[in-house]
Protein backbone atom coordinates (compact mmCIF):
# COMPACT_ATOMS: atom_id res chain seq x y z
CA UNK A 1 -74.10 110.66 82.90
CA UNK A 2 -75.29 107.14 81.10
CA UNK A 3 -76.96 105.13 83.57
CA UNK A 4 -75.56 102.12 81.77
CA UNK A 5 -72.33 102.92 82.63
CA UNK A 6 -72.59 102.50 86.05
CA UNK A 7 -74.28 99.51 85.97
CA UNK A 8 -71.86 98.19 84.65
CA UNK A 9 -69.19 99.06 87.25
CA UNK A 10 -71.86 97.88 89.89
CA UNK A 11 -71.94 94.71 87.86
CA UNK A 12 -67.88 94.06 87.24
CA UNK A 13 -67.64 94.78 90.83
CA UNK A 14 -70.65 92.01 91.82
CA UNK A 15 -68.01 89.30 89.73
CA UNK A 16 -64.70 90.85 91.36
CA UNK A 17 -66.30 89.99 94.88
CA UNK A 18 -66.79 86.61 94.05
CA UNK A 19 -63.69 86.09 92.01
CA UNK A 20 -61.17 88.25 95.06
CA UNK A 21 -61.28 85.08 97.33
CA UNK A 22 -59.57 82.54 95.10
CA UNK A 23 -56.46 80.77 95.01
CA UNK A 24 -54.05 80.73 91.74
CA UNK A 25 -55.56 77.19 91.43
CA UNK A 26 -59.30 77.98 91.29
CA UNK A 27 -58.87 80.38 88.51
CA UNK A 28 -57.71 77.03 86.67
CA UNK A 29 -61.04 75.25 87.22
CA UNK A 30 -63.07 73.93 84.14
CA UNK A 31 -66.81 76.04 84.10
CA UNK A 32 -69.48 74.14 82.65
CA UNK A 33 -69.47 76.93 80.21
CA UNK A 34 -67.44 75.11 77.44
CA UNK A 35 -64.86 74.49 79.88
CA UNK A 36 -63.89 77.58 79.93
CA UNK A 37 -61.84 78.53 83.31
CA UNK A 38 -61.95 81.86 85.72
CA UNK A 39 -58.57 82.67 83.67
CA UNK A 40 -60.82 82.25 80.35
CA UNK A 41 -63.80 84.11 81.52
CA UNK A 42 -61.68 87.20 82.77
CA UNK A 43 -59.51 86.90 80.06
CA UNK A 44 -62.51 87.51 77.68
CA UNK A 45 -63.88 90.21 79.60
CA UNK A 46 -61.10 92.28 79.99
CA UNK A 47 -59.89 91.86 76.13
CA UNK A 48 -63.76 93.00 75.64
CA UNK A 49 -63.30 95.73 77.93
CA UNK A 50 -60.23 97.22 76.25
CA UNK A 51 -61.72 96.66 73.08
CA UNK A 52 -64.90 98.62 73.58
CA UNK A 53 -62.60 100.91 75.14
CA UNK A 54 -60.47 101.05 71.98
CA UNK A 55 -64.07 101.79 69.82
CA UNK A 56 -64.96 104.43 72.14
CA UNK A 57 -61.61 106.72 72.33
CA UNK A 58 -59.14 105.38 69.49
CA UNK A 59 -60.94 103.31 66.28
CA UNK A 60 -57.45 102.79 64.38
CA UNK A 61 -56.08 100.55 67.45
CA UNK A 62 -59.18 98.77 67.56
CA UNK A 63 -58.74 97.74 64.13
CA UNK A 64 -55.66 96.81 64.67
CA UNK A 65 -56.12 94.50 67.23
CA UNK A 66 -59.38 93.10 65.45
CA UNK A 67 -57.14 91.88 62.71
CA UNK A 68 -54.48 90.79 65.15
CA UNK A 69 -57.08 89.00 67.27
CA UNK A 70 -58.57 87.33 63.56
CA UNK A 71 -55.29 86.71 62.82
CA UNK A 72 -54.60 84.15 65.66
CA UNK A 73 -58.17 82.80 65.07
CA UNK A 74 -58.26 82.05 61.39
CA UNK A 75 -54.45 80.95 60.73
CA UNK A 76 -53.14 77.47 60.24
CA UNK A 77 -55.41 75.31 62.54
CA UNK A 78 -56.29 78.81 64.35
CA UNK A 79 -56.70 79.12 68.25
CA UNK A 80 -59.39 79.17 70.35
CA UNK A 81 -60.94 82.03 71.70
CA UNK A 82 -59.42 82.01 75.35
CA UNK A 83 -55.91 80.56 73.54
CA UNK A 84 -55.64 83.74 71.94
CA UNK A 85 -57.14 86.42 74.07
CA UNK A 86 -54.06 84.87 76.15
CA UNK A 87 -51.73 85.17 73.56
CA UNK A 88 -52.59 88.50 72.99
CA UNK A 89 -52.48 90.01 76.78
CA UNK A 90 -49.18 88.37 76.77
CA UNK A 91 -50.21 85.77 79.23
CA UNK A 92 -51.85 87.41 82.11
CA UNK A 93 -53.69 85.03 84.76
CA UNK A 94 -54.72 84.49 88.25
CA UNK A 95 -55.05 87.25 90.49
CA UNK A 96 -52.80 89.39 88.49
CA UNK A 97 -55.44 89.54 85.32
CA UNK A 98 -58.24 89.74 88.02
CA UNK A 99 -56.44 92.86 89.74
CA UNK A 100 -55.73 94.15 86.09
CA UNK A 101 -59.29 93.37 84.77
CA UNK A 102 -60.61 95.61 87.99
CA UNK A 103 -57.90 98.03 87.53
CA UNK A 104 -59.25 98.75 83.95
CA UNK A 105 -62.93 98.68 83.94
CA UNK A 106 -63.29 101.56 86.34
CA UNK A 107 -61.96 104.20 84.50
CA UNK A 108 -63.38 102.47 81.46
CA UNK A 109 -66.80 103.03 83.11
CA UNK A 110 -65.70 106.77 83.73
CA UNK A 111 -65.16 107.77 80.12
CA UNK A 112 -68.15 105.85 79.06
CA UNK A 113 -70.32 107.98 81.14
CA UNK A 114 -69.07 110.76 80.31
CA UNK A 115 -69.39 110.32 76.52
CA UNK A 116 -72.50 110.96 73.68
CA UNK A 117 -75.19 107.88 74.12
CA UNK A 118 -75.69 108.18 70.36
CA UNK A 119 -72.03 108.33 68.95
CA UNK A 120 -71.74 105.56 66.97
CA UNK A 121 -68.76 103.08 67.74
CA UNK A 122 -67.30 99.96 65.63
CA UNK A 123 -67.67 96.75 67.08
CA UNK A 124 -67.00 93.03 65.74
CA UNK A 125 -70.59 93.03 64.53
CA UNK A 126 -72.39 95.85 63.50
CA UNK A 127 -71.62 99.27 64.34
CA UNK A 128 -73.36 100.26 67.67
CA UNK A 129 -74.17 103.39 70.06
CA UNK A 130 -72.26 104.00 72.73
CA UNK A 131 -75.19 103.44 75.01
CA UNK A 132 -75.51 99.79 73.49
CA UNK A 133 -71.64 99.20 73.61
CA UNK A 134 -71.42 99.41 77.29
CA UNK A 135 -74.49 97.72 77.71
CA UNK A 136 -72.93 94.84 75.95
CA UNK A 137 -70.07 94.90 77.99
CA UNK A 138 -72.69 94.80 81.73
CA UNK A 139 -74.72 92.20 79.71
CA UNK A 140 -71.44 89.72 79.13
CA UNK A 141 -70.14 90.71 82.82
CA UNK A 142 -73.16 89.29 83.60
CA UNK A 143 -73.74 86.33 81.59
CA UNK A 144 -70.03 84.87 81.53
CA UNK A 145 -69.82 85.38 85.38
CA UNK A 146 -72.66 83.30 85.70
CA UNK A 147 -70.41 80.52 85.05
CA UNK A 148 -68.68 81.28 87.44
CA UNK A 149 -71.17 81.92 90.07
CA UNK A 150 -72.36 78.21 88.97
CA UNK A 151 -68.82 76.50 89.64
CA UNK A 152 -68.33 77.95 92.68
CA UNK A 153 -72.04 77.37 94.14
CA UNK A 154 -72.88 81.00 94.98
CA UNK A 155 -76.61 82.46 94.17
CA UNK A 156 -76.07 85.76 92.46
CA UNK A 157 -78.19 88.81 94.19
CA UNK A 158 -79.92 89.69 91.23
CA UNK A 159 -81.04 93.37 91.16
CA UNK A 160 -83.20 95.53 88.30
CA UNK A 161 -80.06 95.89 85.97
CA UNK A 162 -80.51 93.24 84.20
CA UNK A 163 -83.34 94.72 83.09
CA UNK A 164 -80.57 96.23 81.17
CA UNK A 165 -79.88 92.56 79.46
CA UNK A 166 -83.70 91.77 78.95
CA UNK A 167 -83.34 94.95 76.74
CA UNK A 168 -80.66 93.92 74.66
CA UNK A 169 -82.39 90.52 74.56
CA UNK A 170 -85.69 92.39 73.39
CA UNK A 171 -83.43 94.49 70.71
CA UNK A 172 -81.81 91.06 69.09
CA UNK A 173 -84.41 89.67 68.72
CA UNK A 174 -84.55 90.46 64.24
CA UNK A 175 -80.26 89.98 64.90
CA UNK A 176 -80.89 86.58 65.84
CA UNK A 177 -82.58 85.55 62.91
CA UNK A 178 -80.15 87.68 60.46
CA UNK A 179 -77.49 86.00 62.11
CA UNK A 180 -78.13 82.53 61.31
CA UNK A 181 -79.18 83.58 57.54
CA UNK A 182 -83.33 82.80 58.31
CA UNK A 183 -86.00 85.79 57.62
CA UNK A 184 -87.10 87.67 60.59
CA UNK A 185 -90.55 86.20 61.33
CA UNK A 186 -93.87 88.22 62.48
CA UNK A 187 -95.32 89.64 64.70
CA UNK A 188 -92.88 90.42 67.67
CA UNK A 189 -94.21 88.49 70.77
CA UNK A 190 -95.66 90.40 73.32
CA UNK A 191 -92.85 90.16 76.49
CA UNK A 192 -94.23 90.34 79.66
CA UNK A 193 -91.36 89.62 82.73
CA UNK A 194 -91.34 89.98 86.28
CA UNK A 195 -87.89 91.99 87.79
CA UNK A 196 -86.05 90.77 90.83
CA UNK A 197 -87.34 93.76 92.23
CA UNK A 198 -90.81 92.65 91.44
CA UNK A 199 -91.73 95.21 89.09
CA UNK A 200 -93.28 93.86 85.97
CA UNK A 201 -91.23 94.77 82.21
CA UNK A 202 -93.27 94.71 79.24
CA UNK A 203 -92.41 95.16 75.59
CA UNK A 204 -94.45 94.61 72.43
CA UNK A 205 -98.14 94.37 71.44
CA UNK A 206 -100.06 92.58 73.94
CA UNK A 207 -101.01 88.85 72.33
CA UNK A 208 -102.67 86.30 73.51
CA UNK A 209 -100.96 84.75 70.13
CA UNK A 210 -97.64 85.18 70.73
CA UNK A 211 -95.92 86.22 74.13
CA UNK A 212 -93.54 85.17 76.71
CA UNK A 213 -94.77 85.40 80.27
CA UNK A 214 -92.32 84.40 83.11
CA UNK A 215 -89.16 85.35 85.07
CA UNK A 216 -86.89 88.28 84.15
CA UNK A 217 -83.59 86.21 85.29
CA UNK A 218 -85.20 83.31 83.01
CA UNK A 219 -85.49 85.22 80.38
CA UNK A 220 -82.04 87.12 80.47
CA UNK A 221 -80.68 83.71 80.92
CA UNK A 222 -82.11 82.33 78.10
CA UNK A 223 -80.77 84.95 75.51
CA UNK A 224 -77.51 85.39 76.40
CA UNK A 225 -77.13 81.18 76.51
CA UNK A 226 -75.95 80.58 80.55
CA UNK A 227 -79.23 78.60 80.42
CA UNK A 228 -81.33 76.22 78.00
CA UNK A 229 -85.04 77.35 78.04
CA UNK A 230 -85.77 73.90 78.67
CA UNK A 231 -84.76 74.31 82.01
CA UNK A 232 -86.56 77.49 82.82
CA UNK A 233 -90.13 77.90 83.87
CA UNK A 234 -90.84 80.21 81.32
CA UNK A 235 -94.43 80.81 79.69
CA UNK A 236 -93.26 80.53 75.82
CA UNK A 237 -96.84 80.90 73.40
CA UNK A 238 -96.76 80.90 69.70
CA UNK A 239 -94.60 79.62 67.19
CA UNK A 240 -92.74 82.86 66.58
CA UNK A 241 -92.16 83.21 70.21
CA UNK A 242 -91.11 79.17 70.42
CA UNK A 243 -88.71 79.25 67.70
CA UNK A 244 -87.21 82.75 69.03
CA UNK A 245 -86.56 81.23 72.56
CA UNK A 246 -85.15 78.33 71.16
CA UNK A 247 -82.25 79.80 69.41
CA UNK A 248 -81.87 83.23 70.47
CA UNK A 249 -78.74 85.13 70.92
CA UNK A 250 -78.40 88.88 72.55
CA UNK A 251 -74.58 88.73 71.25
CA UNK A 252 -72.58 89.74 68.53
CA UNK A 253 -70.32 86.97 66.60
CA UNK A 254 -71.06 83.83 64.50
CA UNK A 255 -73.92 81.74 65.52
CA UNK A 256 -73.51 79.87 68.56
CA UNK A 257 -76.17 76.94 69.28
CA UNK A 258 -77.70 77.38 72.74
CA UNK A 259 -77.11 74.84 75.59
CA UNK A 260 -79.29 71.91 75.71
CA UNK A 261 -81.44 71.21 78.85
CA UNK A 262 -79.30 70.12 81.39
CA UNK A 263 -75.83 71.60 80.63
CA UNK A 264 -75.40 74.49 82.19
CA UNK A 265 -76.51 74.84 86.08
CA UNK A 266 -75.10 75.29 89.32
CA UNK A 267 -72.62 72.86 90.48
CA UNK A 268 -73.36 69.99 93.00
CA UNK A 269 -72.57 70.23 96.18
């Protein structure tokens, strides 16, 4: 059984809580995650769901609705992302695409577990292992629901799988650079994080050079973008490590700039 898998569940399930208590209206209510809505977040989690889904048990219908999805993207003035994940699940919002969303990603998390860890599935990126295509899916549970959990003033309870996300973030960190065209720089910076739990994560070389000391919610924050690094208290040495924190990206997909200090927080009260 993959670990990951379950995580996962345990993580979609963590967002569902939060999410089961709202009225038709709330789902309507701008983020401070490029405005995006409860309706947009969802939406894009449960297209991503099916998708993965798709790479895992039937490639030729997730090819077909990549080019579909491209499609609505790239022609005439082409939509944005939540206009056409909407236009291609026909419309579903509110509690409907919540129930629908839940509905889906157990099973989902079901036949991931059961499968190989090492097939190799397609993806909008590069090709991945199943193991790293369901962690992907936990990781942007976690990280678009943190918009969420920001609008509507709730503290997460953070637990040890996003240790899960710190390795993904770990993994990136070449992709970021090959993403936005640049040459990987050297040495890898010696990671050092402390878990919700406590525990301390390490990865790397030890440096005194290069390294990144600090929280393990900071630091999961800080890759997948719910957070500037500005605004965290991480310990960022070395000019590798500086430039890394600055712009890095755990996700797949064009190049998106990371928030600037301030942006992206919980609400006021």
């Amino acid at each position: 059984m993959l670990e990951q898998a379950a995580d996962f569940r345990e993580e979609s399930e963590v967002l569902y809580e939060l999410l089961a208590p709202l009225s038709e209206d709330d789902f309507t209510r701008p983020t401070l995650f490029k405005d995006w809505t409860a309706n947009d977040i969802l939406g894009h989690l449960h297209w991503g769901n099916m998708q993965a889904d798709n790479s895992l048990n039937d490639e030729a219908r997730f090819l077909e609705r990549f080019t579909a999805m491209k499609e609505l993207r790239e022609s005439g003035a082409g939509m944005s992302m939540p206009a056409a994940t909407k236009v291609m699940m026909d419309g579903l919002a509110g509690k409907a695409l919540l129930e629908a969303w839940r509905e889906f990603y157990g099973p989902m998390s079901d036949r991931f577990a059961a499968a190989d860890p090492k097939k190799r599935v397609k993806w909008v990126g590069p090709d991945m292992s199943v193991r790293s295509s369901i962690t992907a899916r936990l990781m942007e549970t976690w990280s678009h629901g943190q918009a969420a959990f920001d609008l509507f003033r709730v503290k997460r309870q953070e637990t040890d799988r996003i240790k899960n996300v710190a390795v993904l973030g770990v993994n990136t960190f070449g992709w970021t650079f090959v993403n936005r065209g640049e040459e990987v720089p050297a040495p890898k910076p010696y990671i050092r994080l402390t878990a919700p739990s406590g525990a301390i994560w390490e990865w790397n070389d030890p440096s005194d050079d290069e390294r990144i000391e600090g929280s393990g919610l900071e630091f999961c924050q800080v890759v997948t973008q719910t957070r500037s690094i500005g605004d965290t208290s991480l310990s960022v040495t070395g000019p590798v490590a500086t430039k890394w924190m600055a712009v890095a990206q755990c996700f797949a997909g064009p190049v998106n700039p990371p928030p600037a200090p301030g942006t992206r927080h919980m609400a006021a009260g």
